[in-house]
PDB file of N, CA and C in Angstrom:
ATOM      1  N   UNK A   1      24.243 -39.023 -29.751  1.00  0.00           N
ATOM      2  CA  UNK A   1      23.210 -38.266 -29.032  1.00  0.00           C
ATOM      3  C   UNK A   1      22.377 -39.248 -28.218  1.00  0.00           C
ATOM      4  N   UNK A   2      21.853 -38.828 -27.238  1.00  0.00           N
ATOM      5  CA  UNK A   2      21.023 -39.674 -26.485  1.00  0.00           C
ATOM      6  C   UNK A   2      19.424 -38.858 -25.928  1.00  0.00           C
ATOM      7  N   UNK A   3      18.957 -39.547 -25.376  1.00  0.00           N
ATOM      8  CA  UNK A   3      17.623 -38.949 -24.777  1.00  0.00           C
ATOM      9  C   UNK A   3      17.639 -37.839 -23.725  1.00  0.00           C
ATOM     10  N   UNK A   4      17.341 -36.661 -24.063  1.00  0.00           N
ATOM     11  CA  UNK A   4      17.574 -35.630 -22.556  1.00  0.00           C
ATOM     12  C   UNK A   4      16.293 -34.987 -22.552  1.00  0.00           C
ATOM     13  N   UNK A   5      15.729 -34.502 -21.449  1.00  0.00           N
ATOM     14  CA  UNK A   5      15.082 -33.450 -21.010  1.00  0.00           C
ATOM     15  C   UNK A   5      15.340 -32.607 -20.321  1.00  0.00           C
ATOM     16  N   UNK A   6      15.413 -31.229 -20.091  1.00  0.00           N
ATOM     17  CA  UNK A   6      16.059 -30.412 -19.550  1.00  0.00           C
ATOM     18  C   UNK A   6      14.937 -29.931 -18.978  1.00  0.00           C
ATOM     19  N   UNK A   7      15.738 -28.822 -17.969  1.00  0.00           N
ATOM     20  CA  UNK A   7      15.006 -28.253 -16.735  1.00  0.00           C
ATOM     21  C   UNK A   7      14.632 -27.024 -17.417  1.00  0.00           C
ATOM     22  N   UNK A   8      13.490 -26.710 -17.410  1.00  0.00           N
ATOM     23  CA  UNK A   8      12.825 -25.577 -17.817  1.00  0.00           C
ATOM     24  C   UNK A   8      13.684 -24.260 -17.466  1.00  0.00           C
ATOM     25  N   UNK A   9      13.734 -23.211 -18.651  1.00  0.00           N
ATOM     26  CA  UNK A   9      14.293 -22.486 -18.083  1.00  0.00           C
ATOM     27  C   UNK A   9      13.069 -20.913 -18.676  1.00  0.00           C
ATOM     28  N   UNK A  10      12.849 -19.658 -17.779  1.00  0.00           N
ATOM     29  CA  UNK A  10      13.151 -19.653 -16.422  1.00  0.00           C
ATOM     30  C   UNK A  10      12.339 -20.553 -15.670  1.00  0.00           C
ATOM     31  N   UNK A  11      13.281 -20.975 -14.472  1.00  0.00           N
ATOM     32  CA  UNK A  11      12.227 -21.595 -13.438  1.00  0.00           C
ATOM     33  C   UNK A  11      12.872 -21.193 -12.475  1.00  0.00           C
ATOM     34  N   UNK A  12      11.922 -20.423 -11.262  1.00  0.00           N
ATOM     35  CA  UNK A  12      10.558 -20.431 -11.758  1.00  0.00           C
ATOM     36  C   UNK A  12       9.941 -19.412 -12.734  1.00  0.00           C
ATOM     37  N   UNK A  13       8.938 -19.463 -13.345  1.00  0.00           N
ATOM     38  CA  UNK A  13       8.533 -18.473 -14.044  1.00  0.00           C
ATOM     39  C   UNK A  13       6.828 -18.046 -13.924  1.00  0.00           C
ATOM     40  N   UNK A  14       6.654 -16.887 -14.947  1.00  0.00           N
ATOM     41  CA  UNK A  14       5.344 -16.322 -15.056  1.00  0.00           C
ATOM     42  C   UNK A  14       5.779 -15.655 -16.303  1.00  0.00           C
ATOM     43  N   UNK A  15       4.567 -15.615 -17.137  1.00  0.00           N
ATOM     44  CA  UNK A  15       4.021 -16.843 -17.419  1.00  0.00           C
ATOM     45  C   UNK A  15       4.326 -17.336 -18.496  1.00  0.00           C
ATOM     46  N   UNK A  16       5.313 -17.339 -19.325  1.00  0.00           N
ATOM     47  CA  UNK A  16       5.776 -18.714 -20.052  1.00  0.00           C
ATOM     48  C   UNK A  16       7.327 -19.144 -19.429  1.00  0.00           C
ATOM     49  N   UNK A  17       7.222 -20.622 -20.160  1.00  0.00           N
ATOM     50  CA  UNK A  17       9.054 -20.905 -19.994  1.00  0.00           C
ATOM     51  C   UNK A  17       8.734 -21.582 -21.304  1.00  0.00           C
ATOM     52  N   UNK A  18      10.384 -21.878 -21.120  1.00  0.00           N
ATOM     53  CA  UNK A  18      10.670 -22.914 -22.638  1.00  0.00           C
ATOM     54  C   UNK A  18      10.978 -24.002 -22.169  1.00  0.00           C
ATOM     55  N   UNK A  19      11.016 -25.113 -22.581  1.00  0.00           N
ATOM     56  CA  UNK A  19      11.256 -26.469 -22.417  1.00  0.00           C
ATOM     57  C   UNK A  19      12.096 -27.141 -23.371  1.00  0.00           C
ATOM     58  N   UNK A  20      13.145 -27.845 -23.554  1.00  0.00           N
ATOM     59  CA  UNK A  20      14.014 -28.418 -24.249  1.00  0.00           C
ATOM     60  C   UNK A  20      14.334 -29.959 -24.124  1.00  0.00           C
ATOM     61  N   UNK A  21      14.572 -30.189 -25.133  1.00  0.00           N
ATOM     62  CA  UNK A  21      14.818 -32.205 -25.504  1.00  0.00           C
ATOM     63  C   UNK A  21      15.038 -32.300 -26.530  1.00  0.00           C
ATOM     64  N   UNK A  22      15.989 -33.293 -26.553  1.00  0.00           N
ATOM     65  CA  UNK A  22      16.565 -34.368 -27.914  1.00  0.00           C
ATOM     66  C   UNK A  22      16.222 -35.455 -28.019  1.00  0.00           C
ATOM     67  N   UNK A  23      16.063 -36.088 -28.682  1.00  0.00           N
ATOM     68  CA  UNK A  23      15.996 -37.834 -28.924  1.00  0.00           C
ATOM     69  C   UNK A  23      17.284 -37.878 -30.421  1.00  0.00           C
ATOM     70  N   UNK A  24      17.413 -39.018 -30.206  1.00  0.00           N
ATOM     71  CA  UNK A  24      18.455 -39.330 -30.815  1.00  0.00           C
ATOM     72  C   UNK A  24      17.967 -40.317 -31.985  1.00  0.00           C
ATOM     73  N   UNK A  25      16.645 -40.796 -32.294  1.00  0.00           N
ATOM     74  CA  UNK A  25      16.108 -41.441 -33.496  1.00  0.00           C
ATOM     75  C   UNK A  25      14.456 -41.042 -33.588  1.00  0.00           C
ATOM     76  N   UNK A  26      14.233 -41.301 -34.761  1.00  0.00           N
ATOM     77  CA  UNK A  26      12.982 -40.471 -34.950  1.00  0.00           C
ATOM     78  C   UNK A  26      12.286 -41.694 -34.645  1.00  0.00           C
ATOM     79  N   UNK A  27      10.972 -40.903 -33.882  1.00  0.00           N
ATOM     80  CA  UNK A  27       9.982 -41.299 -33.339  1.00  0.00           C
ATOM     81  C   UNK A  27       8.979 -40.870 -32.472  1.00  0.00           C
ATOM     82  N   UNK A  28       7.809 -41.673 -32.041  1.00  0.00           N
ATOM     83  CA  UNK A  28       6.463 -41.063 -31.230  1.00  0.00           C
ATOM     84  C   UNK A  28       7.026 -40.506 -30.349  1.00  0.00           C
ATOM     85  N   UNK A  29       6.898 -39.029 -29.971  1.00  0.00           N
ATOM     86  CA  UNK A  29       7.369 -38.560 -28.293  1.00  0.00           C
ATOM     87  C   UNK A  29       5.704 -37.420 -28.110  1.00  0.00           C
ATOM     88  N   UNK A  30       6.157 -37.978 -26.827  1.00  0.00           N
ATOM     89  CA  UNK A  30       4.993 -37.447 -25.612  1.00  0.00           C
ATOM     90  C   UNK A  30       5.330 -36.236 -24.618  1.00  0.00           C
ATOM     91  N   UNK A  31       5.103 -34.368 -24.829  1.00  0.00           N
ATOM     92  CA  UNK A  31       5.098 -34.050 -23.637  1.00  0.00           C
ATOM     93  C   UNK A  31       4.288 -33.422 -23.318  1.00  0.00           C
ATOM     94  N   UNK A  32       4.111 -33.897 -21.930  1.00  0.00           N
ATOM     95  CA  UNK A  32       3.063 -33.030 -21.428  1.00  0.00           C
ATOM     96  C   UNK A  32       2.817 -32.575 -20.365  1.00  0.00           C
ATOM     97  N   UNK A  33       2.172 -32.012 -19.684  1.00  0.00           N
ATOM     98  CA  UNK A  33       2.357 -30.869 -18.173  1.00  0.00           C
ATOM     99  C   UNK A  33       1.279 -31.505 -17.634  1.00  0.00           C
ATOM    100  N   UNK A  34       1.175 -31.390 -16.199  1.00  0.00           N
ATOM    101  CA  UNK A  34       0.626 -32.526 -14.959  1.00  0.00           C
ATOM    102  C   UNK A  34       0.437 -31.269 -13.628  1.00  0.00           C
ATOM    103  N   UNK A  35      -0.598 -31.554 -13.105  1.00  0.00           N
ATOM    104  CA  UNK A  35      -0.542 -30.331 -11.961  1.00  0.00           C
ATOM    105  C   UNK A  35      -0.238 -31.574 -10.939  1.00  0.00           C
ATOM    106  N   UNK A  36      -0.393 -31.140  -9.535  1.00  0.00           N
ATOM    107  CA  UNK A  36       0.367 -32.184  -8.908  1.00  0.00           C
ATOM    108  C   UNK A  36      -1.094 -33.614  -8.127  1.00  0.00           C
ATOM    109  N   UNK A  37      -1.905 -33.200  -8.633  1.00  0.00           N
ATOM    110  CA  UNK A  37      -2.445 -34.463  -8.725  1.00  0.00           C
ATOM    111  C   UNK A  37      -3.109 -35.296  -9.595  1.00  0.00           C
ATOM    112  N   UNK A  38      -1.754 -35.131 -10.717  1.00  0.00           N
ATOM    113  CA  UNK A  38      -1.964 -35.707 -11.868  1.00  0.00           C
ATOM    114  C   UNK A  38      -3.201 -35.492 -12.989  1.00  0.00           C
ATOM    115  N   UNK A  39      -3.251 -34.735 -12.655  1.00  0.00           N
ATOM    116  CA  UNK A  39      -4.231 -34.371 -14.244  1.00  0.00           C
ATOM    117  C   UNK A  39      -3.496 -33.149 -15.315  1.00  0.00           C
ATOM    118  N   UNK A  40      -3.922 -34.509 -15.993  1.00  0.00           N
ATOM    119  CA  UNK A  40      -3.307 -33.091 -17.881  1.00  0.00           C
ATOM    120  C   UNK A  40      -3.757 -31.559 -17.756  1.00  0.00           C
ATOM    121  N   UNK A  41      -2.482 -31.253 -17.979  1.00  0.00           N
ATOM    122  CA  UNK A  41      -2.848 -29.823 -18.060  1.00  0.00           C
ATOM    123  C   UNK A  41      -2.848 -29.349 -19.382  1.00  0.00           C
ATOM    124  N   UNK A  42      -2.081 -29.795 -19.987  1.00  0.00           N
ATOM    125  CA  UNK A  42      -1.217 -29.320 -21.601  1.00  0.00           C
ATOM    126  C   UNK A  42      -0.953 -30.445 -22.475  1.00  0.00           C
ATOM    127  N   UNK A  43      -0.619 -30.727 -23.455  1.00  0.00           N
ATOM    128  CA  UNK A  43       0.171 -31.553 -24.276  1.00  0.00           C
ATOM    129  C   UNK A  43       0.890 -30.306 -25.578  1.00  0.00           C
ATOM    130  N   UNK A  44       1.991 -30.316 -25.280  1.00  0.00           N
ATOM    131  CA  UNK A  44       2.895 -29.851 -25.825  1.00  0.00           C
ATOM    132  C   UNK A  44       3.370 -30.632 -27.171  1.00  0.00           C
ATOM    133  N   UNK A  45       3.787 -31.667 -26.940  1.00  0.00           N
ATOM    134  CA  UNK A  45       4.142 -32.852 -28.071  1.00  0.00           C
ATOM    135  C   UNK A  45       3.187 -34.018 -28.207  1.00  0.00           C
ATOM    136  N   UNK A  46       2.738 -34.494 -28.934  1.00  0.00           N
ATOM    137  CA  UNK A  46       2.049 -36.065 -28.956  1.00  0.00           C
ATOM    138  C   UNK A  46       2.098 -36.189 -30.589  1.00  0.00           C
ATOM    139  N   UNK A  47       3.107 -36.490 -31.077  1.00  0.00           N
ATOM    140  CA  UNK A  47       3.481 -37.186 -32.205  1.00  0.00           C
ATOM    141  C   UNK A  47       4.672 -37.531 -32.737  1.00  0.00           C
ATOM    142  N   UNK A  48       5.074 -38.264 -34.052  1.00  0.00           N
ATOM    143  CA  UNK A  48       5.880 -38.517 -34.049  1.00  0.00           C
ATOM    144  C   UNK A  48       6.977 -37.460 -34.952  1.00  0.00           C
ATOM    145  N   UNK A  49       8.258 -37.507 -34.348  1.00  0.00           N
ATOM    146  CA  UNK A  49       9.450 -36.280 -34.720  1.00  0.00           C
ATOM    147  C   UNK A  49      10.620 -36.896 -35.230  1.00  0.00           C
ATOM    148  N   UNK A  50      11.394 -36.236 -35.602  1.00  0.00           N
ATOM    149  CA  UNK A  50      12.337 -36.657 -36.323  1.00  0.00           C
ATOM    150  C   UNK A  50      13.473 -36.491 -35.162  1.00  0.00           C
ATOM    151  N   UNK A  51      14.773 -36.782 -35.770  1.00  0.00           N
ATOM    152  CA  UNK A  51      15.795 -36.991 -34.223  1.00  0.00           C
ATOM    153  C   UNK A  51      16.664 -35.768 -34.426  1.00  0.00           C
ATOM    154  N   UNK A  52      16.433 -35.114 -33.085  1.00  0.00           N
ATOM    155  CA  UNK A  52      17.243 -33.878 -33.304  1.00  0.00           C
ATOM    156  C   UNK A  52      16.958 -33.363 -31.584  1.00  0.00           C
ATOM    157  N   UNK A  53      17.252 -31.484 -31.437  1.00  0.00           N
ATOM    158  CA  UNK A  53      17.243 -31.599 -30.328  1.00  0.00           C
ATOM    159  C   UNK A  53      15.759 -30.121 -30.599  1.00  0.00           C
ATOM    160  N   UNK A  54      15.279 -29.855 -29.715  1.00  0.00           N
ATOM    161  CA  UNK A  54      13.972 -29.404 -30.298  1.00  0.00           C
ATOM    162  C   UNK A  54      13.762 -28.521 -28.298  1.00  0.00           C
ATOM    163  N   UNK A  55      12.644 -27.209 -28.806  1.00  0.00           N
ATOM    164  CA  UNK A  55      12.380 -26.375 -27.492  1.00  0.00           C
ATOM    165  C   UNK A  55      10.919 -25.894 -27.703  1.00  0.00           C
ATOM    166  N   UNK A  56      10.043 -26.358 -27.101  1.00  0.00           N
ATOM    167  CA  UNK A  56       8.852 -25.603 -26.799  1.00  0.00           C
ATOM    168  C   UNK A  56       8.841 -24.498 -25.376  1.00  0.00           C
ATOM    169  N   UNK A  57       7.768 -23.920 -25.882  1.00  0.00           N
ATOM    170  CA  UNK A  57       7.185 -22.702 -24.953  1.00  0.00           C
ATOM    171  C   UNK A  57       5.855 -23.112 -24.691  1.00  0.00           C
ATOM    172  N   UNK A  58       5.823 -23.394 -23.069  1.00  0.00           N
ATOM    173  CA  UNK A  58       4.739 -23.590 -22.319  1.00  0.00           C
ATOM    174  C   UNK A  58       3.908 -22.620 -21.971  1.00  0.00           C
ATOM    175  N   UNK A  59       2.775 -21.681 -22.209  1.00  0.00           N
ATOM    176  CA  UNK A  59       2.196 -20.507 -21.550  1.00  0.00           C
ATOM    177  C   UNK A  59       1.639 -20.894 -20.389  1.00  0.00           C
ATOM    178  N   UNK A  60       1.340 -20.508 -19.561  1.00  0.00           N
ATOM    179  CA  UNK A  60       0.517 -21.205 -18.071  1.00  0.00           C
ATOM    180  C   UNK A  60      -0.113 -19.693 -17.811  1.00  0.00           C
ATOM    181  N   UNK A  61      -0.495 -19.008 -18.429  1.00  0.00           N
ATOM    182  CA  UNK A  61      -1.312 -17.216 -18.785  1.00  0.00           C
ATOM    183  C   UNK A  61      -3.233 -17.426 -17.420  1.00  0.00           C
ATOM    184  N   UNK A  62      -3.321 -18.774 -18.140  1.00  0.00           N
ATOM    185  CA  UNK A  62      -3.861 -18.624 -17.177  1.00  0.00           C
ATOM    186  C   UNK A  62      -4.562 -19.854 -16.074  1.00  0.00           C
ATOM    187  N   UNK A  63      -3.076 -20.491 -15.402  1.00  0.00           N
ATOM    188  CA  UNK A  63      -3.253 -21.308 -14.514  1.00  0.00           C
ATOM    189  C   UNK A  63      -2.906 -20.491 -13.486  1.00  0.00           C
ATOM    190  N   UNK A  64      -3.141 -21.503 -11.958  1.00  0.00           N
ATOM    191  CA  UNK A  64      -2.882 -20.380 -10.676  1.00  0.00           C
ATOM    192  C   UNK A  64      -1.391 -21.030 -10.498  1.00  0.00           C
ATOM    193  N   UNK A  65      -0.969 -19.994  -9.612  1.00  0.00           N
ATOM    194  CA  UNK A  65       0.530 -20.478  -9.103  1.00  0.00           C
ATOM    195  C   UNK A  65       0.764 -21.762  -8.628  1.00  0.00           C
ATOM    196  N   UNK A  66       1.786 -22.122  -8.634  1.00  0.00           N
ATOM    197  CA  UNK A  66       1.759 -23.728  -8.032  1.00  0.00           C
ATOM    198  C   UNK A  66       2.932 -24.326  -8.550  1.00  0.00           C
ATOM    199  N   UNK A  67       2.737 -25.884  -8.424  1.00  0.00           N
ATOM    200  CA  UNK A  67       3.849 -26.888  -8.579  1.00  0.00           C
ATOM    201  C   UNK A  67       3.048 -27.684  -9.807  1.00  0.00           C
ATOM    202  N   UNK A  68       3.846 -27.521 -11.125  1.00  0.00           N
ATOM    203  CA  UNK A  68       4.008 -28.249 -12.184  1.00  0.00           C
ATOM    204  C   UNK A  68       4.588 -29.124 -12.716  1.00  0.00           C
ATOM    205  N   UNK A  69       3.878 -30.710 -13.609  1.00  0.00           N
ATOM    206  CA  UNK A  69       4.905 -31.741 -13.455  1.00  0.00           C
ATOM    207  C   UNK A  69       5.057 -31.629 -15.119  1.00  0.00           C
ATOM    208  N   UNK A  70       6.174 -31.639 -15.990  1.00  0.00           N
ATOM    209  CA  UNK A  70       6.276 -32.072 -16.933  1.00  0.00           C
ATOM    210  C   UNK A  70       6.704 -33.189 -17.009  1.00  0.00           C
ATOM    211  N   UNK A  71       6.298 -34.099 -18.592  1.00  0.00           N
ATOM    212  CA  UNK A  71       6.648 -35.531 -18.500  1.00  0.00           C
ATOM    213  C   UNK A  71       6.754 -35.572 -20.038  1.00  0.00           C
ATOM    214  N   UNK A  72       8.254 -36.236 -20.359  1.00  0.00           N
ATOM    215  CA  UNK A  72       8.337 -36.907 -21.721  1.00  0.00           C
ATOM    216  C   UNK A  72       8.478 -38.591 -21.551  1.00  0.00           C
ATOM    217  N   UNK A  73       8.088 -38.768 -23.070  1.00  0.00           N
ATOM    218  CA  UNK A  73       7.994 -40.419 -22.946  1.00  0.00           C
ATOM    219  C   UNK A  73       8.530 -40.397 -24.284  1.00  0.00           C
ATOM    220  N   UNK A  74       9.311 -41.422 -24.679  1.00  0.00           N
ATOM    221  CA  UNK A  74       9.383 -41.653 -26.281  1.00  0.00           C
ATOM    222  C   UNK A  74       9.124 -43.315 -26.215  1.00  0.00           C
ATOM    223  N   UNK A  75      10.048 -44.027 -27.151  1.00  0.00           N
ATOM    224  CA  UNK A  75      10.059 -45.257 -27.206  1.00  0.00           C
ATOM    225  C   UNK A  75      10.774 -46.304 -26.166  1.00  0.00           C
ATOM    226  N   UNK A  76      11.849 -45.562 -26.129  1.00  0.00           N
ATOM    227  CA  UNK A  76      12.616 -46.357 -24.461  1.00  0.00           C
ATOM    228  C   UNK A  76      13.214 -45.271 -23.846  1.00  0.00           C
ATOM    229  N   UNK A  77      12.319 -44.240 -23.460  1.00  0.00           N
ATOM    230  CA  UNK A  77      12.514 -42.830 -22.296  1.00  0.00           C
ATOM    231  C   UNK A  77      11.652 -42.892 -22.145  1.00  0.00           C
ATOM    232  N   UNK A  78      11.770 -42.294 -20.611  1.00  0.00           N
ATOM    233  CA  UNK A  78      11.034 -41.494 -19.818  1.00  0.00           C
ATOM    234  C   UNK A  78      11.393 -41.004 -19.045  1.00  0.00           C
ATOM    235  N   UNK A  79      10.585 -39.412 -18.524  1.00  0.00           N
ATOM    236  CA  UNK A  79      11.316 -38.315 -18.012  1.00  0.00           C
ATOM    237  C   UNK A  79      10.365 -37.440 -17.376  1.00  0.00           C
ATOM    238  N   UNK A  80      10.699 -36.945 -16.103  1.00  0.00           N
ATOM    239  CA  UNK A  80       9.999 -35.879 -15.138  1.00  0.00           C
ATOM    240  C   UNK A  80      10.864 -35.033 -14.901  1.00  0.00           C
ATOM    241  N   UNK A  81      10.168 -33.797 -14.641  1.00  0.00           N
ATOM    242  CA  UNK A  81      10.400 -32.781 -13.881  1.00  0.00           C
ATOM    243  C   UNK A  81       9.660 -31.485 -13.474  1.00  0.00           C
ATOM    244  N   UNK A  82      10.213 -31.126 -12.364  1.00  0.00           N
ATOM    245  CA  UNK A  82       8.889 -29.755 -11.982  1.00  0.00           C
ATOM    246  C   UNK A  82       9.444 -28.318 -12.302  1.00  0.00           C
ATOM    247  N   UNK A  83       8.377 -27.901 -12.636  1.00  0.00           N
ATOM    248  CA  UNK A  83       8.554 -26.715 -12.415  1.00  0.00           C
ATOM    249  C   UNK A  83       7.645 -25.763 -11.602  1.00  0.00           C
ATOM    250  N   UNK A  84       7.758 -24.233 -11.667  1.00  0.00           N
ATOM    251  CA  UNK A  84       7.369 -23.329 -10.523  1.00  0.00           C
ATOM    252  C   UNK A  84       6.809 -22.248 -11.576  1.00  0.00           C
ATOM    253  N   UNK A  85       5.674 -22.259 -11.541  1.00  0.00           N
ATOM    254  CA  UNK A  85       4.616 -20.929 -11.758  1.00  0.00           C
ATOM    255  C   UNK A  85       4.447 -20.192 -10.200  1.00  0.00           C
ATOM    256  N   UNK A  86       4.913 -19.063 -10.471  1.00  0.00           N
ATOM    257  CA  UNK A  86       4.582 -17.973  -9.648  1.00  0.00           C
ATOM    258  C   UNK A  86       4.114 -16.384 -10.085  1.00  0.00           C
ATOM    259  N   UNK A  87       3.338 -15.800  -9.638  1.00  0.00           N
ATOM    260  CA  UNK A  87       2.420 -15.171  -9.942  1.00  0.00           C
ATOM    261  C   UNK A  87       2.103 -13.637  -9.196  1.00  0.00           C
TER     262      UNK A  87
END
């Protein structure tokens, strides 16, 4: 197994999606949602997990439409991607 983050699915959406990732050894992982000029929106994950493959649900109920950055980090990953709130 290795490190993945996947593309939100639905995207785009209103108003939740799910989000999906594996790590492949247990340890600190980081995710969290970014509007596009970088400020925290969310933290979804900030601790440490065991190694497997794992799916959160993001609500965005009540952000405005727009362009969203998610970001994982573990120990030697790191990972972006956007997604689409529409409304």
């Amino acid at each position: 197994m290795t490190y993945e983050l996947s593309q939100n699915y639905p995207n785009p959406f209103n108003p939740s999606t799910k989000i999906q990732f594996k790590i492949p050894e247990d340890g600190f992982v980081s995710l969290k949602i970014y509007n596009t000029i970088g400020e925290e929106i969310a933290s979804l994950v900030n601790g440490f997990i065991t190694t497997g493959k794992y799916s959160v649900e993001f609500n965005a109920g009540n952000l405005p439409s727009g362009l969203y950055i998610y970001r994982m980090v573990s120990q030697n990953f790191s990972s972006s991607k956007k997604m689409l709130l529409v409304r």
